[in-house]
Structure formats: structure tokens, C-alpha cells
C-alpha atoms as a PDB file:
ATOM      1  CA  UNK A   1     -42.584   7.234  22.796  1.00  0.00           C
ATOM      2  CA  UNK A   2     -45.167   5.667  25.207  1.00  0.00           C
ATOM      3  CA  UNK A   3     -46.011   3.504  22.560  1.00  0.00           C
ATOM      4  CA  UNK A   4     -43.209   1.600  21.955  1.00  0.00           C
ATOM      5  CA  UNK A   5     -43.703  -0.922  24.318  1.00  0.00           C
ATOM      6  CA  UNK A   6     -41.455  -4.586  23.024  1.00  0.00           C
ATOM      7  CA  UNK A   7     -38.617  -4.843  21.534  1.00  0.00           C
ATOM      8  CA  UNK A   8     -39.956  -5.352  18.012  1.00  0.00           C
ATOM      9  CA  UNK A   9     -41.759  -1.971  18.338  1.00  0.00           C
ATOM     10  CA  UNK A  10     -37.958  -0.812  19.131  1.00  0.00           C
ATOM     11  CA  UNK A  11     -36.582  -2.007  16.704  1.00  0.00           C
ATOM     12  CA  UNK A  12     -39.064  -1.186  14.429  1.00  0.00           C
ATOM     13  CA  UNK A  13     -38.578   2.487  15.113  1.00  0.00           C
ATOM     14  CA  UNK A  14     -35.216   2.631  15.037  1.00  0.00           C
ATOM     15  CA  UNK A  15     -34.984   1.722  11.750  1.00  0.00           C
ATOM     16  CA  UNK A  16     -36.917   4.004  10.752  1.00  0.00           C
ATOM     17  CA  UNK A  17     -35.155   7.036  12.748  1.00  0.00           C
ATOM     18  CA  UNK A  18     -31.892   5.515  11.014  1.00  0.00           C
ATOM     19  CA  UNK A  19     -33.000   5.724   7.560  1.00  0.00           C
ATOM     20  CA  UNK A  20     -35.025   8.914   8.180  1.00  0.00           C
ATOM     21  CA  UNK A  21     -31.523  10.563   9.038  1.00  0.00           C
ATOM     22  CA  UNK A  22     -28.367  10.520   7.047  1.00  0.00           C
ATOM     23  CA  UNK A  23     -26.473   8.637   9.103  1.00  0.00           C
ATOM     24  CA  UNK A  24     -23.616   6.049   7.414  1.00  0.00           C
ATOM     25  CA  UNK A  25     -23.793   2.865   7.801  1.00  0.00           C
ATOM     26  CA  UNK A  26     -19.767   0.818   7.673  1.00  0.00           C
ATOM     27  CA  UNK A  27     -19.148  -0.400  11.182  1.00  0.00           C
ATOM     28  CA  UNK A  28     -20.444  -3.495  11.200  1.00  0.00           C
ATOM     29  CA  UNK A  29     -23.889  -3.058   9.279  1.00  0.00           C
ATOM     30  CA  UNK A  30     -24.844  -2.194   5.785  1.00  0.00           C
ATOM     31  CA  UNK A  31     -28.776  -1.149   6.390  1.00  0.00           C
ATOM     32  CA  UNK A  32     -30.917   0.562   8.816  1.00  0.00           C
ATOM     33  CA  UNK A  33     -32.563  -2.525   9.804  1.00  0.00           C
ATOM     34  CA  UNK A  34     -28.831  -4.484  10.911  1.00  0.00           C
ATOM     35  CA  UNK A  35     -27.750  -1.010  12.936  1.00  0.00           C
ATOM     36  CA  UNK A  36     -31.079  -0.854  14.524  1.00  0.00           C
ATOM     37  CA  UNK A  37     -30.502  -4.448  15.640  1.00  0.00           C
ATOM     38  CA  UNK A  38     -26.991  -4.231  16.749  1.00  0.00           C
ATOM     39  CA  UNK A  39     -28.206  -0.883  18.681  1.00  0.00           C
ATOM     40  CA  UNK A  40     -31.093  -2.187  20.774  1.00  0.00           C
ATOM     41  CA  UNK A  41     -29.501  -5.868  21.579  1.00  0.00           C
ATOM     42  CA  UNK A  42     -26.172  -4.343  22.034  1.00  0.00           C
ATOM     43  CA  UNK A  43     -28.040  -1.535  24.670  1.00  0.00           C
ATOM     44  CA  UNK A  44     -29.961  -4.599  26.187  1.00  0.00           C
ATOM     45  CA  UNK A  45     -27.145  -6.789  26.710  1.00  0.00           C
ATOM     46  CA  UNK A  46     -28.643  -9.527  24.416  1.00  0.00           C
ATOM     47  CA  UNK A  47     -27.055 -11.633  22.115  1.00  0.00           C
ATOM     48  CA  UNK A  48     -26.943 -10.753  18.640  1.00  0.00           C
ATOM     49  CA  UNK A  49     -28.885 -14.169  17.295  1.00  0.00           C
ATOM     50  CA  UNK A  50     -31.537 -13.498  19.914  1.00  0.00           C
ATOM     51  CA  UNK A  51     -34.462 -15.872  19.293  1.00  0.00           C
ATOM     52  CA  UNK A  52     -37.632 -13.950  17.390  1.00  0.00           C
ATOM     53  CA  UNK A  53     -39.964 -15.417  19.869  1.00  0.00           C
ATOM     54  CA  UNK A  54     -38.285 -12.601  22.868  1.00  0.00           C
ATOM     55  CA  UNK A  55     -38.737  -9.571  20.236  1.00  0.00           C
ATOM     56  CA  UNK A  56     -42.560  -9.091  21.483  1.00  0.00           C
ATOM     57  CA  UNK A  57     -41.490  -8.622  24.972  1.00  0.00           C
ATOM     58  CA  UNK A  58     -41.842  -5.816  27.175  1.00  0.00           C
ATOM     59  CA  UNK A  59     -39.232  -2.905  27.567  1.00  0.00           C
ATOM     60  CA  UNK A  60     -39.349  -1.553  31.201  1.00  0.00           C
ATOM     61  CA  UNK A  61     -38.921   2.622  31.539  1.00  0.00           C
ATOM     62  CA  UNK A  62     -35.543   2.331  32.669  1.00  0.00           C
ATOM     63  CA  UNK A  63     -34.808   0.929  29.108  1.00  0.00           C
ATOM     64  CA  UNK A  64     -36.900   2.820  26.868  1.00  0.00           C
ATOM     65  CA  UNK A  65     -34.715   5.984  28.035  1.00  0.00           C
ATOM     66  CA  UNK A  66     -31.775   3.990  27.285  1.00  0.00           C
ATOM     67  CA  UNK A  67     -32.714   3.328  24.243  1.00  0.00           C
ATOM     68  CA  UNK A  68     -34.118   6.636  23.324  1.00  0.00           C
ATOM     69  CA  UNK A  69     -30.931   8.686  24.132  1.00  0.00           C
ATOM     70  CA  UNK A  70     -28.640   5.707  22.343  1.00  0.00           C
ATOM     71  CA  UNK A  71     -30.939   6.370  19.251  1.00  0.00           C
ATOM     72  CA  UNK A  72     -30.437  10.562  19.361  1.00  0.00           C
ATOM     73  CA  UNK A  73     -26.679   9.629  20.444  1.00  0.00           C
ATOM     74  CA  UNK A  74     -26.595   7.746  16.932  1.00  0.00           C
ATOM     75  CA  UNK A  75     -28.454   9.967  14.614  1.00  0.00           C
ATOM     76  CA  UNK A  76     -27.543  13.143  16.183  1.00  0.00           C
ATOM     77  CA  UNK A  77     -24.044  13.129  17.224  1.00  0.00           C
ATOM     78  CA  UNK A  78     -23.126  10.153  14.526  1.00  0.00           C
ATOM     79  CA  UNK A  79     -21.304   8.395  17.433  1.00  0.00           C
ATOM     80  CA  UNK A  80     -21.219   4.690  15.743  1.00  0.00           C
ATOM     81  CA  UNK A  81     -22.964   2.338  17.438  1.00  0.00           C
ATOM     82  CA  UNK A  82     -20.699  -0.014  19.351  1.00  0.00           C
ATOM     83  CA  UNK A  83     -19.348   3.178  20.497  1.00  0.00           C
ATOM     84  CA  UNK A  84     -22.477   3.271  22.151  1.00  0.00           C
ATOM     85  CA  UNK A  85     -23.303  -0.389  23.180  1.00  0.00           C
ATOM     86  CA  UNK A  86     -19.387  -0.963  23.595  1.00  0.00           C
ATOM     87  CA  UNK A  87     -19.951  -4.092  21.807  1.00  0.00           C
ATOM     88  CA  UNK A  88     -19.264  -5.376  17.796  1.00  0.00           C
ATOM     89  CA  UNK A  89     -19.619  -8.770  16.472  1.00  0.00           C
ATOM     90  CA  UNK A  90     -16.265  -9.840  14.338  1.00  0.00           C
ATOM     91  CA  UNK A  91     -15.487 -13.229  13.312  1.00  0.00           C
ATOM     92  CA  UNK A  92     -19.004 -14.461  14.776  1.00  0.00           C
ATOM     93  CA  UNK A  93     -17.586 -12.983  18.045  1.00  0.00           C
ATOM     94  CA  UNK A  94     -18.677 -10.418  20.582  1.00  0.00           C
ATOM     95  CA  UNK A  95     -15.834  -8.425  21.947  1.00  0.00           C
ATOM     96  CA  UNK A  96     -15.730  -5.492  23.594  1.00  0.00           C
ATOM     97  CA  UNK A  97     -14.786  -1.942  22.098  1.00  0.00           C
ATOM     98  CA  UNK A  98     -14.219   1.966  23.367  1.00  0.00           C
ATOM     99  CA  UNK A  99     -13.353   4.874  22.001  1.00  0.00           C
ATOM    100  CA  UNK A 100      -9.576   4.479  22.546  1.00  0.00           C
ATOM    101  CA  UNK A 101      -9.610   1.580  19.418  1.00  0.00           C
ATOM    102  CA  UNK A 102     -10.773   1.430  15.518  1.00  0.00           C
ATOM    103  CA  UNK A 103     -13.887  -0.672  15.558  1.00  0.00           C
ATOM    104  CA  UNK A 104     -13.462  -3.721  14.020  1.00  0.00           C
ATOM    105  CA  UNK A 105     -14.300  -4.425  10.124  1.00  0.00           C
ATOM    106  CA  UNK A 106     -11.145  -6.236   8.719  1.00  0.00           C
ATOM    107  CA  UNK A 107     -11.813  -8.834   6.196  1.00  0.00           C
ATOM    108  CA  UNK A 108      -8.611 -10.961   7.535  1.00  0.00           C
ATOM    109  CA  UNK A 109     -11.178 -12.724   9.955  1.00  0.00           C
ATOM    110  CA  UNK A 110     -12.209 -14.678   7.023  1.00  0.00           C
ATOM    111  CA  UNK A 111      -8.810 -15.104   5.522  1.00  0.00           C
ATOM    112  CA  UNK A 112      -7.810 -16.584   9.588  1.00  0.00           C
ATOM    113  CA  UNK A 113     -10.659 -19.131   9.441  1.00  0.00           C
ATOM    114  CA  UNK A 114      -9.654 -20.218   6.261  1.00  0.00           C
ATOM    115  CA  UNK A 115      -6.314 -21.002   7.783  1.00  0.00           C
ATOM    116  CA  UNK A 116      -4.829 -18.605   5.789  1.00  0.00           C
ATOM    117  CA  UNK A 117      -4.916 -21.204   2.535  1.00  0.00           C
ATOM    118  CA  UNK A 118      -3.245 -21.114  -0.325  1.00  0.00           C
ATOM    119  CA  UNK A 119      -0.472 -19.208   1.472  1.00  0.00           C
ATOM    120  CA  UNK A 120      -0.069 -21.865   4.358  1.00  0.00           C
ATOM    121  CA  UNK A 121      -0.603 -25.064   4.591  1.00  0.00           C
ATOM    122  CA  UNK A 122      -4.126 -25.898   5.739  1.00  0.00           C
ATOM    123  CA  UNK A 123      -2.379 -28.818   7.693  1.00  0.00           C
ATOM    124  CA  UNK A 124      -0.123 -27.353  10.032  1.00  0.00           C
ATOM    125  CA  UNK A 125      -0.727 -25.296  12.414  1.00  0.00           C
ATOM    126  CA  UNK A 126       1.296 -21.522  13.276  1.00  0.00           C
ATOM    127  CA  UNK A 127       3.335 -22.040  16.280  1.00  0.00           C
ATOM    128  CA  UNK A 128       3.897 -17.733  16.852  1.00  0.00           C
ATOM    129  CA  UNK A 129       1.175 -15.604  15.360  1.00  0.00           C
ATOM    130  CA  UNK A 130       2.070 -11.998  15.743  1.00  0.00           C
ATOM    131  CA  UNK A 131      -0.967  -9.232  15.585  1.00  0.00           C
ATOM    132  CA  UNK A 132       1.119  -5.899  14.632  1.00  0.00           C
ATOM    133  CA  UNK A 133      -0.984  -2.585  14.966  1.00  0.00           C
ATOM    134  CA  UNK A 134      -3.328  -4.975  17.276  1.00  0.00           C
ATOM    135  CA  UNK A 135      -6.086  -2.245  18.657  1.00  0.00           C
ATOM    136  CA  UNK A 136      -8.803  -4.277  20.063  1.00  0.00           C
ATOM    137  CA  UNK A 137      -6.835  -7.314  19.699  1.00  0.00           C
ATOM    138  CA  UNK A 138      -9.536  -9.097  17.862  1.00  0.00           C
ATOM    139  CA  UNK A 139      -7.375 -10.376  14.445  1.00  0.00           C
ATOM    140  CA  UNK A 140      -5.025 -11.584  17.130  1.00  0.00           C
ATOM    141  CA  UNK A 141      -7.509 -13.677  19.630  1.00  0.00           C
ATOM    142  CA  UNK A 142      -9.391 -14.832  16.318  1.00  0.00           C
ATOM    143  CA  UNK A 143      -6.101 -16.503  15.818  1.00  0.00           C
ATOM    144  CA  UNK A 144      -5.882 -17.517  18.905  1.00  0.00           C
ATOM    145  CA  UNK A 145      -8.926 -19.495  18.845  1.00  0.00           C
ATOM    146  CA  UNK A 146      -8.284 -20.878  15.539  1.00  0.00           C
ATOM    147  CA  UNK A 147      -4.849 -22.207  16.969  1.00  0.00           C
ATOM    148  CA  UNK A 148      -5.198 -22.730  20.580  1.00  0.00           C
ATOM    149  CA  UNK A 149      -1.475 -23.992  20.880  1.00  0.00           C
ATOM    150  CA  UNK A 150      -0.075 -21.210  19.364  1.00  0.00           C
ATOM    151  CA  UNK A 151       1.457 -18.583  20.627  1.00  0.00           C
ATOM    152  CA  UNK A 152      -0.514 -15.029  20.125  1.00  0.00           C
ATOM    153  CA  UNK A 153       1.731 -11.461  20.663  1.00  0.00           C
ATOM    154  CA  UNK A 154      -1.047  -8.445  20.497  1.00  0.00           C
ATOM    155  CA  UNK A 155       1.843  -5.461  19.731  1.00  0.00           C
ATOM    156  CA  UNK A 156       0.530  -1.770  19.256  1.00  0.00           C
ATOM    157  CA  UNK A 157       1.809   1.494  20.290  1.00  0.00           C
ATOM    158  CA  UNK A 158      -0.796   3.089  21.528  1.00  0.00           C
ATOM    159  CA  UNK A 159      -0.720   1.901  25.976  1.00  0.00           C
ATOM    160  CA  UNK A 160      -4.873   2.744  25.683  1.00  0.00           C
ATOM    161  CA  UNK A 161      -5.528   0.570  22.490  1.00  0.00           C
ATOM    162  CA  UNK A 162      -3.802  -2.515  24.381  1.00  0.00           C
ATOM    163  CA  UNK A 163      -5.655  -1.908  27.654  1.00  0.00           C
ATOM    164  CA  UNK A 164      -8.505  -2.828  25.315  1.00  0.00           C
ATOM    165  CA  UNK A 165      -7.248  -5.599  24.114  1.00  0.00           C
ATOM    166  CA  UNK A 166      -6.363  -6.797  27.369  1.00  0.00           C
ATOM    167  CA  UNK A 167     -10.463  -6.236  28.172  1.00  0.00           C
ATOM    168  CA  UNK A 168     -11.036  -8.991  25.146  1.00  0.00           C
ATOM    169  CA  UNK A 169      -8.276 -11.246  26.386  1.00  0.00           C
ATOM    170  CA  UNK A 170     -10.050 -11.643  29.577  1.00  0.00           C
ATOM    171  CA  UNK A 171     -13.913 -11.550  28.078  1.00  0.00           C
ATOM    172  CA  UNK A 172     -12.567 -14.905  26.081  1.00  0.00           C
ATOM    173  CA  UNK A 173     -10.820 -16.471  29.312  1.00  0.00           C
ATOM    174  CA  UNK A 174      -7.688 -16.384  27.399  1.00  0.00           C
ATOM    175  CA  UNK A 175      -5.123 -15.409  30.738  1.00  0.00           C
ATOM    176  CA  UNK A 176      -2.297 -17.249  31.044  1.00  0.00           C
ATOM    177  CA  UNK A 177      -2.861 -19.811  27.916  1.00  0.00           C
ATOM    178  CA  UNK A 178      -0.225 -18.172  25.359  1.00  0.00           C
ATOM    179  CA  UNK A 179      -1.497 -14.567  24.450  1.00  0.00           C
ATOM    180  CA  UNK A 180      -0.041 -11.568  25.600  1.00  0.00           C
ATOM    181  CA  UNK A 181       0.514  -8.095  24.849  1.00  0.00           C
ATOM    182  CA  UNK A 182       3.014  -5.730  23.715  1.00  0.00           C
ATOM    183  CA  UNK A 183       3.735  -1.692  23.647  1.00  0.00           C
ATOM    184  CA  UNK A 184       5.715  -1.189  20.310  1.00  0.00           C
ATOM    185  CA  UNK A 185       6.569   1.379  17.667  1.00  0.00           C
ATOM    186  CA  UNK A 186       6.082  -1.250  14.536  1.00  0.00           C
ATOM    187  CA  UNK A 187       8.195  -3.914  15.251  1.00  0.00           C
ATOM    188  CA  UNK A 188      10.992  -2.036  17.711  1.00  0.00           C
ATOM    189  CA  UNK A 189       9.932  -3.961  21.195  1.00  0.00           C
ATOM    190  CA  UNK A 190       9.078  -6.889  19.215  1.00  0.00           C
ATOM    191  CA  UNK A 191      11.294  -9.996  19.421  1.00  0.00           C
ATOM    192  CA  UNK A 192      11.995 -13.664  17.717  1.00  0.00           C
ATOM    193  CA  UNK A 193      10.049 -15.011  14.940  1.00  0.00           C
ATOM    194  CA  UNK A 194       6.807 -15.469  13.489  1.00  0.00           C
ATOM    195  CA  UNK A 195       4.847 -18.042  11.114  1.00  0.00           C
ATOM    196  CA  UNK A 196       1.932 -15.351  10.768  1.00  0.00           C
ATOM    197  CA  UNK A 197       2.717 -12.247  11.185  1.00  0.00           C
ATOM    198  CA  UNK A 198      -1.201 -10.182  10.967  1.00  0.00           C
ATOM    199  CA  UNK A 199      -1.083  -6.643  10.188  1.00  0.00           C
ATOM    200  CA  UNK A 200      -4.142  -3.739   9.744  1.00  0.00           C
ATOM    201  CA  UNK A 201      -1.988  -0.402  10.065  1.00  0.00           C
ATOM    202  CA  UNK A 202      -3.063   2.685  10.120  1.00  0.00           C
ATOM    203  CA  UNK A 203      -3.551   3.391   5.905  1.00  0.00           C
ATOM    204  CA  UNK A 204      -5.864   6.475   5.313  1.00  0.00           C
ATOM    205  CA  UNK A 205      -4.586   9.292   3.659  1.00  0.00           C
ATOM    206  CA  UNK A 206      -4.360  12.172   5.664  1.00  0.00           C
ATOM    207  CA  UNK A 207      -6.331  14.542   2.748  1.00  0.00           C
ATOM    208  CA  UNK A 208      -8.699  12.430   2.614  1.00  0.00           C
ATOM    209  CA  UNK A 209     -10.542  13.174   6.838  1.00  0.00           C
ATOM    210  CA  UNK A 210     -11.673  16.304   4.787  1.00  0.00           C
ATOM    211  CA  UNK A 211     -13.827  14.137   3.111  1.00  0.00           C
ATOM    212  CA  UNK A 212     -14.594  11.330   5.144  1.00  0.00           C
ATOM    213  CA  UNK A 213     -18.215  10.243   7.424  1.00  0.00           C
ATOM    214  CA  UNK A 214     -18.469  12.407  10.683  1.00  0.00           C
ATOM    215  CA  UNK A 215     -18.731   8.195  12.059  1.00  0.00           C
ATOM    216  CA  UNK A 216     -15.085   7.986  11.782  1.00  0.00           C
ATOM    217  CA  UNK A 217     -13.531  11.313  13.372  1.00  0.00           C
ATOM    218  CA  UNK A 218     -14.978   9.394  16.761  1.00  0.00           C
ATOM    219  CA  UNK A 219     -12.335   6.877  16.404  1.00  0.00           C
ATOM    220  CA  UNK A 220      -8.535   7.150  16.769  1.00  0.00           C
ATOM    221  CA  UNK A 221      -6.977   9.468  14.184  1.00  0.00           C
ATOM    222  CA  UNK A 222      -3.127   8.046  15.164  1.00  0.00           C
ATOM    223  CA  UNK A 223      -5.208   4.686  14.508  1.00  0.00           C
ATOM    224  CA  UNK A 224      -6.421   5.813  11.269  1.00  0.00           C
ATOM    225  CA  UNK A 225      -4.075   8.383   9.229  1.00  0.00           C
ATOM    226  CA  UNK A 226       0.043   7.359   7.845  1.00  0.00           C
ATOM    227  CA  UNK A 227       1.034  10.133   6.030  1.00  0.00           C
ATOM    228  CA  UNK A 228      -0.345  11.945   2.782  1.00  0.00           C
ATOM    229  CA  UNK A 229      -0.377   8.835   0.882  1.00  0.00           C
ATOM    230  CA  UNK A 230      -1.269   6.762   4.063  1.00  0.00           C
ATOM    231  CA  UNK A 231       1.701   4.227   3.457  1.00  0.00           C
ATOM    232  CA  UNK A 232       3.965   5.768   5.861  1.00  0.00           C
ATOM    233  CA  UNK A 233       4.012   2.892   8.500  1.00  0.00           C
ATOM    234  CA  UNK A 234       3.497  -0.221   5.628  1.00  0.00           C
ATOM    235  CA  UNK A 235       6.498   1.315   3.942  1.00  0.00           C
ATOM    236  CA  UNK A 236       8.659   0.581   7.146  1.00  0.00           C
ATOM    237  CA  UNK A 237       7.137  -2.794   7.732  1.00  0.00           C
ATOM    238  CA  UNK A 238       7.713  -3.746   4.643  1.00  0.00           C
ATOM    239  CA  UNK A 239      11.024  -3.147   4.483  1.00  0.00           C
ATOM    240  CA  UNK A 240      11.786  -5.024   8.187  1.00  0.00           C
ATOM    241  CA  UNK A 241       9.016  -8.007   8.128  1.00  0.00           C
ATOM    242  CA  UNK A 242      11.253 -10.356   6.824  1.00  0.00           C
ATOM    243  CA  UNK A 243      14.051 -10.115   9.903  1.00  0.00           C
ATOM    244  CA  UNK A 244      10.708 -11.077  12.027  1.00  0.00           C
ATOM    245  CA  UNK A 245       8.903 -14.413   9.920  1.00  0.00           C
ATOM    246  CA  UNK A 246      10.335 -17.594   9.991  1.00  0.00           C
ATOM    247  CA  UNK A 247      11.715 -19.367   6.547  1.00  0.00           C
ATOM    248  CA  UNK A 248       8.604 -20.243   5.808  1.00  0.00           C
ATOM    249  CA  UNK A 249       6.279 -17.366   7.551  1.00  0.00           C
ATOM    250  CA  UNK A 250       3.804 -15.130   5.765  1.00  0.00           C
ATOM    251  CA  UNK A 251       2.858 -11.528   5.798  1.00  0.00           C
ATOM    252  CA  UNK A 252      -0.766 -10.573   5.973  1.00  0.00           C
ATOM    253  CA  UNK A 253      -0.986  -6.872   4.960  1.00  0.00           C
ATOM    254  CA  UNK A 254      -4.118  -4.789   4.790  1.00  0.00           C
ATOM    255  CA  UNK A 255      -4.218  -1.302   3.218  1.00  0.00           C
ATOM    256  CA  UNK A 256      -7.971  -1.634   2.034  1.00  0.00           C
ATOM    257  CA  UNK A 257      -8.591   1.748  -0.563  1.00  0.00           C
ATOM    258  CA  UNK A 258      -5.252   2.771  -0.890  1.00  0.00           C
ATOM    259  CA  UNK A 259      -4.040  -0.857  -2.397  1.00  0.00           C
ATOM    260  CA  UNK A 260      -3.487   1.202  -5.674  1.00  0.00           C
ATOM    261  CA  UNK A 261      -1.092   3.814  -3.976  1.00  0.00           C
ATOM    262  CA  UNK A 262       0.738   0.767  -2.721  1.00  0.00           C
ATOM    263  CA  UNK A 263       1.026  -0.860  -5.779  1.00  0.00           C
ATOM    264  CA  UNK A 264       2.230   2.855  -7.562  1.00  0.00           C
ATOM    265  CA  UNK A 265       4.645   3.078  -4.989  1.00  0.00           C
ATOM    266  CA  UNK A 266       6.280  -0.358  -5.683  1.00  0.00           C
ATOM    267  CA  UNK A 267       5.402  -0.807  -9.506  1.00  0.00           C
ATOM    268  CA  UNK A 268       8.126  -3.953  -9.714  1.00  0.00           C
ATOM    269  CA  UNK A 269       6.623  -6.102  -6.924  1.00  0.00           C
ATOM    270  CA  UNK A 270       3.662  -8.469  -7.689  1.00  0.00           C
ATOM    271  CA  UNK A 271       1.510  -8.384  -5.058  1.00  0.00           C
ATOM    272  CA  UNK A 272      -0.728 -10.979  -3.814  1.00  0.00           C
ATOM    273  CA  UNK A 273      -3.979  -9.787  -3.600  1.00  0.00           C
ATOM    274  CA  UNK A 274      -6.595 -11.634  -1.866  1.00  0.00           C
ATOM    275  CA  UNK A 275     -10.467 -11.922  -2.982  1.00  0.00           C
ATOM    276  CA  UNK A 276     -13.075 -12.239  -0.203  1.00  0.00           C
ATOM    277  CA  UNK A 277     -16.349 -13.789  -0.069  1.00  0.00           C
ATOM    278  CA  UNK A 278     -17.741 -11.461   1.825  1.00  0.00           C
ATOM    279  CA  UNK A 279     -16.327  -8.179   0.665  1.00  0.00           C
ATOM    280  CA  UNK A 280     -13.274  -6.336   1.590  1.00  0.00           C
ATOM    281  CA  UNK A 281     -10.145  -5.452  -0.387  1.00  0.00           C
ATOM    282  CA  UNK A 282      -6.496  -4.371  -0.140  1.00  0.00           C
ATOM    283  CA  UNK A 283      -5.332  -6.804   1.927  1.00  0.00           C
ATOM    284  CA  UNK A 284      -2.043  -9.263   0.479  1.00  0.00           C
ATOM    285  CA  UNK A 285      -0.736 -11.953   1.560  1.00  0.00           C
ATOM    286  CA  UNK A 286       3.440 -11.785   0.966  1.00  0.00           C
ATOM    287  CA  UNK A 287       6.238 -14.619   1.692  1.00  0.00           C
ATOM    288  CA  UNK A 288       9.090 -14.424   3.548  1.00  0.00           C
ATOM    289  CA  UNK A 289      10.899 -15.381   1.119  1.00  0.00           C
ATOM    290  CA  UNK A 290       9.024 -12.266  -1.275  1.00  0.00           C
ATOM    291  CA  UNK A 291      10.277  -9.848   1.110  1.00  0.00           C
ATOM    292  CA  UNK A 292      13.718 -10.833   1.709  1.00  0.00           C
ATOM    293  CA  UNK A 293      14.030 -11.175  -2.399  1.00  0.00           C
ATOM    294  CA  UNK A 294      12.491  -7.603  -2.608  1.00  0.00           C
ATOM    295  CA  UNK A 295      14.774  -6.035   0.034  1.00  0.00           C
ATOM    296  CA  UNK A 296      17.966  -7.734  -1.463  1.00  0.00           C
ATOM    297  CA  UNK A 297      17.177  -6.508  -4.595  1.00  0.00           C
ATOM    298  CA  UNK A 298      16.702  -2.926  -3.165  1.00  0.00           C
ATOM    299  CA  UNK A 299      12.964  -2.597  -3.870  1.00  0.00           C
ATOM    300  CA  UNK A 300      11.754  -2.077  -0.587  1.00  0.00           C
END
């Protein structure tokens, strides 16, 4: 590899290695040429929108090994890349990841810059914002920095997810300004009200790790897997959200792929689903008022 000398050359290769190799590409990148990218900045410690006019500089030795074993790490033991680089860019943001959290790739950052419009008003801002099932924390300090007066509670159950979380806290300076976290089973430890109340459970169906990319057994399986029909955990939420939103609060719910289970498991409720720009799906967006009718009614 003596001849791979800049970072271009780098890059370069490793999109080639990537595509050479059936690796699969869904944490963060959609091509070899993105992963490659995220891979060699990320290992470098440069930012993601690095300036084309570095890429023809020199990589020392030091680096080139670095960057050699993060490329066989990749392709060979399908570890997912900001695994590697403990880095991922969400929201336009760079926060830090391990293996003790899901990386993150929920579309709800884009539904949190839009204010969460139509189903709040674009004009007021959230005064509690709870992010339930938190991991990382990143839905949560998106929030955050979308309403700096609010206040943020990061609740998960897993101790090692929210040690993570508090990494990101203090990567974005956010000590002490209204964020904090919280160890609890769903909402159990969680107390008061909320105007947002953000939620990305765990939703995969437990058949279905037979089936899924060797990327994803590196990350959390309690993080990952509810049950046979992966609803286990929304069914419980759903059925005690409303004793934790204000009057006027909203539930955002993702359960991505299994959005149909969800629906045959309630056929009488309507939900809300939300389109994205920029791809996603099974995520809702569900009143207060919606899930103290459905309870009352004995639907959920």
C-alpha cells in the first residue's frame, strides 16, 4: 500500500475495497464512495465537509496503518464504521458513538427541525422535551439545540447507553443548561409532564436477526429486538404516554418496518403517519388527546 500516499488516493481505494466486498451499507451512508469518506475523515479526526483542496495531502505511516486495519476492520469483520471512527454525523451533527448504543439513523431529526409542524405549532416553543429509549442521546440534544430554553430529559434503561449520552452532552457544552439524564424502564423513573415526548424503541422482530446484515449484530440486541412482533415495549407506551404529555403534548413514535404490525395490532386507531423528505418511515406523530381517547375507549 506504499502507494497510497494523500488522502484522495485513500479514499480512492477504499471505495473500491468497499464495493469489491459485500459489505452493507445503512449506517449513515448509502454508497461505497460516502462510507469510504466517513471512514478515512472519521479515522483522521477531520471534519466531514473537509475542503477538496486538503484531499491531495500527505498521509504519514502512522496513519496509513490506521487506515489500513480500519478498512480490513470494515470489510472483514463488518464492524460499521462509526464503530470504528466512534463518530456519525446526525442532524448535520458530529456526536460521538460506541458499541454500548444503536448508531444513529432516525428520520425524527428532520421532523425536530421542522419544529415538529403540523402537529405543533411552529410558533411556540416546547417547554419539557422528553427523549424515551434515548441511547446516544442525539434525538434528545437535537432538541435541545432547536429549543435552547427547554428543558431536555435523556431516559433509557440501559446505565451504558446513558454514559454515552452523557459523552454527547458534554462534546456540545450542554452541562448544567437544562439537559439531563435518566435510568428508566419506559416511563417508571420518569416524572411530570411533557410537550414532546420523542421516542425510537427498540422495534425489530426478534425472527427476523436470522435474517438481518452481520453490521447490526455489533450493536445492542436489548437496543434492537421487543418481542416476536417487535411491539412489545410501544404496546406499553402506548397505553401510559398520555399520563406523561401535557393537554396539548404530542407523541413522536418510531417503529420504522414494522409500522404495518402496528397498525394490525390496533386496526381501529388512525395513525398519523409522517412522510420524509429524505427517506425514512414508520414513525407517527399521536395527540394527547388521541391517546387518552384511545385508552378510554379501551383500545390501547
Amino acid at each position: 500500500m506504499q502507494e497510497l500516499r494523500t488522502l484522495l488516493d485513500w479514499l480512492r481505494y477504499s471505495a473500491s475495497e468497499l464495493a469489491r466486498h459485500d459489505v452493507y451499507f445503512g449506517h449513515g451512508t448509502d454508497s461505497p464512495l460516502d462510507e469510504a469518506a466517513a471512514l478515512v475523515l472519521g479515522m483522521l479526526s477531520l471534519p466531514y465537509d473537509l475542503s477538496m483542496d486538503y484531499f491531495h495531502a500527505r498521509v504519514t505511516e502512522q496513519e496509513a496503518a490506521m487506515l489500513a486495519g480500519a478498512l480490513q476492520r470494515r470489510i472483514h469483520e463488518r464492524v460499521p464504521v462509526p464503530y470504528i471512527t466512534q463518530r456519525t454525523l446526525y442532524g448535520g451533527y458530529d456526536f460521538y458513538v460506541d458499541e454500548r448504543v444503536l448508531i444513529p439513523r432516525s428520520p425524527i431529526a428532520e421532523l425536530i427541525e421542522e419544529k415538529l409542524a403540523p402537529w405543533w405549532p411552529a410558533e411556540q416553543a416546547p417547554e419539557r422535551v422528553l427523549d424515551l429509549c434515548c441511547g446516544s442521546g442525539c434525538i434528545g440534544i437535537l432538541a435541545k439545540m432547536a429549543h435552547p430554553e427547554a428543558e431536555v430529559v435523556l431516559a433509557d434503561i440501559d446505565e451504558d447507553a446513558l454514559a454515552v449520552a452523557e459523552i454527547n452532552i458534554d462534546r456540545f457544552g450542554m452541562r448544567d443548561c437544562g439537559i439531563e439524564t435518566l435510568q428508566s424502564d419506559g416511563f417508571s423513573q420518569v416524572q411530570g409532564q411533557f410537550d414532546w415526548i420523542l421516542c425510537n424503541p427498540p422495534y425489530v422482530e426478534a425472527p427476523e436477526m436470522d435474517e438481518i446484515a452481520p453490521e447490526f449484530t455489533h450493536e445492542p440486541l436489548h437496543a434492537l429486538i421487543s418481542g416476536e412482533d417487535g411491539l412489545n415495549l410501544t404496546q406499553q407506551l402506548l397505553a401510559q404516554a398520555a399520563d406523561y404529555l401535557t393537554p396539548e403534548g404530542v407523541l413522536i413514535l418510531e417503529v420504522g418496518m414494522t409500522d404495518y404490525l402496528l397498525e394490525e395490532a390496533y386496526p381501529e386507531l388512525d395513525f398519523s403517519w409522517i412522510e420524509f423528505t429524505r427517506g425514512g418511515q414508520g414513525v407517527c406523530a399521536i395527540s394527547a388527546d388521541e391517546l387518552m381517547a384511545w385508552r378510554e375507549a379501551g383500545l390501547v
